[in-house]
Protein backbone atom coordinates (compact mmCIF):
# COMPACT_ATOMS: atom_id res chain seq x y z
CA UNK A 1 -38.53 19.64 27.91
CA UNK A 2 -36.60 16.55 27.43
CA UNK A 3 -33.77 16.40 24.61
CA UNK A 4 -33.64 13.54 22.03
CA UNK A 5 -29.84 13.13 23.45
CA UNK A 6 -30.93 12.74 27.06
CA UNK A 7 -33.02 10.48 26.37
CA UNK A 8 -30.47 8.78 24.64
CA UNK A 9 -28.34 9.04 27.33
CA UNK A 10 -30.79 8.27 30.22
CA UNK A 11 -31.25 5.02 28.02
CA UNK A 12 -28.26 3.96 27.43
CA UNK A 13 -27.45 4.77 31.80
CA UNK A 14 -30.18 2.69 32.84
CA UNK A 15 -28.77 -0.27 30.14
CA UNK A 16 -25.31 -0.01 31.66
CA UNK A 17 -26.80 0.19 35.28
CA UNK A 18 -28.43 -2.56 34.66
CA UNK A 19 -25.74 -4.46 32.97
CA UNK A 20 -23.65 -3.56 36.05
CA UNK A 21 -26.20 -5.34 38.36
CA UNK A 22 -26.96 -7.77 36.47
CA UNK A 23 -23.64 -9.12 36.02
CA UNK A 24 -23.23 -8.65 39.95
CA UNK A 25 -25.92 -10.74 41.05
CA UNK A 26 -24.97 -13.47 38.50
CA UNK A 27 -21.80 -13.29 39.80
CA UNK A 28 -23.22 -14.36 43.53
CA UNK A 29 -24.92 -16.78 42.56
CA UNK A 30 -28.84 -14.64 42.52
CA UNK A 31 -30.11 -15.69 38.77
CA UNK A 32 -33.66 -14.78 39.03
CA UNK A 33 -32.91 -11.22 40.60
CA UNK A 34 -30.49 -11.08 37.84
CA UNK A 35 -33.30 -11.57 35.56
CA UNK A 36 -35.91 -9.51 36.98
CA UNK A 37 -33.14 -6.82 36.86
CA UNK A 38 -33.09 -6.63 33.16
CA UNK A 39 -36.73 -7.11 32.73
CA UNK A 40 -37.71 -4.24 35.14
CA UNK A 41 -34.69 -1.63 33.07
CA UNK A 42 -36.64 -2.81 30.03
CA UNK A 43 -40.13 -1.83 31.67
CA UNK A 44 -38.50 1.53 32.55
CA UNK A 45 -37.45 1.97 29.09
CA UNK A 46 -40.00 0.86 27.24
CA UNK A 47 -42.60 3.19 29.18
CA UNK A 48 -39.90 6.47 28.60
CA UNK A 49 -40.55 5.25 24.76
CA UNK A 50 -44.04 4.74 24.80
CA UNK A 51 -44.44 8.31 26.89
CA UNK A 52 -41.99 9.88 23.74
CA UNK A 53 -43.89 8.58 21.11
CA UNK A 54 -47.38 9.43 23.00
CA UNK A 55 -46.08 12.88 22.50
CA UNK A 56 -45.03 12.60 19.22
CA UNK A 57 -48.50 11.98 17.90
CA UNK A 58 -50.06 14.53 19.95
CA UNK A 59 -47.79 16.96 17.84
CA UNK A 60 -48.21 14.93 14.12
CA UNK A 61 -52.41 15.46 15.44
CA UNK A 62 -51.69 19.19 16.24
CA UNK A 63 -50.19 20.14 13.03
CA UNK A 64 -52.60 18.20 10.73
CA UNK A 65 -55.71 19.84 12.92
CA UNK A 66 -56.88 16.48 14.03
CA UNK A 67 -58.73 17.45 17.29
């Protein structure tokens, strides 16, 4: 199982990754991949959020005996 630090870590990565590229492509003169860049590191994040918290309220359900 996952740590809360990795996922910290994997999350900031794919920020500065994405930073990295992003500032690249700028650079040469490719705005829109620039853009779509960020947008799909935020995609990638938000669904490693949405898969933590999914988990989180399986365990809140498993404690309180909501089956």
């Amino acid at each position: 199982m996952i740590t809360n630090y990795a996922l910290m870590f994997q999350i900031a990565g794919i920020g500065v990754i994405a930073a990295i590229i992003h500032a690249v492509l700028k650079k040469a003169g490719q705005e829109e991949f620039a853009t779509w860049t960020i947008i799909t590191a935020f995609i990638i994040v938000f669904f490693q959020v949405i898969t933590k918290a999914g988990d989180l309220f399986n365990k809140v359900r498993d404690v309180f005996l909501f089956h």
